[in-house]
Protein backbone atom coordinates (compact mmCIF):
# COMPACT_ATOMS: atom_id res chain seq x y z
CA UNK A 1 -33.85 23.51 14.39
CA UNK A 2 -34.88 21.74 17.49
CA UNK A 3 -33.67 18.88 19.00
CA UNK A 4 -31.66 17.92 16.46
CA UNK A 5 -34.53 18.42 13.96
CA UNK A 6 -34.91 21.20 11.04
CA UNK A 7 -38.67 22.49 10.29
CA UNK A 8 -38.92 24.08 6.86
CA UNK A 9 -41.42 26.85 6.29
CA UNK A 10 -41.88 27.09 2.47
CA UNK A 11 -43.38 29.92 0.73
CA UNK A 12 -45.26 28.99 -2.47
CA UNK A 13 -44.72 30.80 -5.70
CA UNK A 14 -46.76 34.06 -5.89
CA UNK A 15 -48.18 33.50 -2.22
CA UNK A 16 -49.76 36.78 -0.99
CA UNK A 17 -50.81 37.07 2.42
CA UNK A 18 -52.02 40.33 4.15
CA UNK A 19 -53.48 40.58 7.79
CA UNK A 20 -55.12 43.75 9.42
CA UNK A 21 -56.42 44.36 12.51
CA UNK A 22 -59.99 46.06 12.53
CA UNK A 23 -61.28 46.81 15.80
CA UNK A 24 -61.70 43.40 17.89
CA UNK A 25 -60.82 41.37 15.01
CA UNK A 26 -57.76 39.98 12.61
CA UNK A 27 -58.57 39.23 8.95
CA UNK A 28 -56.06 37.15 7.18
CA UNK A 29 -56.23 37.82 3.66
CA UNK A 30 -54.95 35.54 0.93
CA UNK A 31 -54.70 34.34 -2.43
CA UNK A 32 -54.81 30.40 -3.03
CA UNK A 33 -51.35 30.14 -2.56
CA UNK A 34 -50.73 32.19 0.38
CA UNK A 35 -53.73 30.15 1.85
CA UNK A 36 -51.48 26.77 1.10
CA UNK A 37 -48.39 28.38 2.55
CA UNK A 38 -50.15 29.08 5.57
CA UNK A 39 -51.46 25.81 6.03
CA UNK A 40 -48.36 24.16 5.08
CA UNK A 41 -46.80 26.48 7.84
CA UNK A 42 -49.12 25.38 10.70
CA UNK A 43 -48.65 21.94 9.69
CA UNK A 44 -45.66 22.11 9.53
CA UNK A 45 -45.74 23.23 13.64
CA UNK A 46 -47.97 20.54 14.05
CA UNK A 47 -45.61 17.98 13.19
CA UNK A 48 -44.41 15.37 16.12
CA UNK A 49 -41.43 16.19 18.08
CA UNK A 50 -42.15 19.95 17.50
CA UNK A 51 -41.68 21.24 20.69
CA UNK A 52 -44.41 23.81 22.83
CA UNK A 53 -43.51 27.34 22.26
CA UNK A 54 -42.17 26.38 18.97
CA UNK A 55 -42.93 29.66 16.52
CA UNK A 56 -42.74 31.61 13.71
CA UNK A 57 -42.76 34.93 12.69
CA UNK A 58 -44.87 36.64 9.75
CA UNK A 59 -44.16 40.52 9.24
CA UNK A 60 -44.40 43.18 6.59
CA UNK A 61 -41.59 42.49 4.21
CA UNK A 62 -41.12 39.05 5.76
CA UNK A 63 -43.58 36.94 3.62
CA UNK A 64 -46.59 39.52 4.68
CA UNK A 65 -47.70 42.36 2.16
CA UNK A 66 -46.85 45.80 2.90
CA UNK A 67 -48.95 47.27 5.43
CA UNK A 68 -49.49 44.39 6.86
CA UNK A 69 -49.95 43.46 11.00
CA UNK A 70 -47.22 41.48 12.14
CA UNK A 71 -48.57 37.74 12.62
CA UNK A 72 -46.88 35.11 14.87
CA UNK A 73 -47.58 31.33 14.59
CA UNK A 74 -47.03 29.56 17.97
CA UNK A 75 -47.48 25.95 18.59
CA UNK A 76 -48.78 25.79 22.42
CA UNK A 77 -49.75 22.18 24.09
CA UNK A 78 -50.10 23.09 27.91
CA UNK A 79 -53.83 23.79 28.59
């Protein structure tokens, strides 16, 4: 909650997201429906009144497969 506002991050049924770091690069790996959740996740940052440095974090056995490199979403509007 900010500002008086609650953001809800949902998780689709069977969503399966995986991300791994291989040398200079991230790949985010994911069925349809972890593709969806993400989206719905960085929409969900994007909405008005969200505030800059607004975030959330994706780890190993906290929506991310096992294995998995830890993944934060950040909503950043200075330049």
């Amino acid at each position: 909650m900010t500002d008086g506002i609650t953001r809800v991050f949902t998780w689709e049924e069977d969503a399966r997201i995986e991300v791994r770091a291989l040398g200079g690069e991230i790949v985010i790996e994911a069925n349809a429906a972890g593709l969806r959740t993400l989206a719905g996740h960085l929409l969900t940052l994007a909405q008005a009144g969200t505030p800059d440095g607004a975030h959330l974090h994706l780890e190993e056995h906290n929506g991310l497969e096992e294995g998995s490199a830890s993944l934060v979403l950040e909503r950043c509007d200075d330049e």
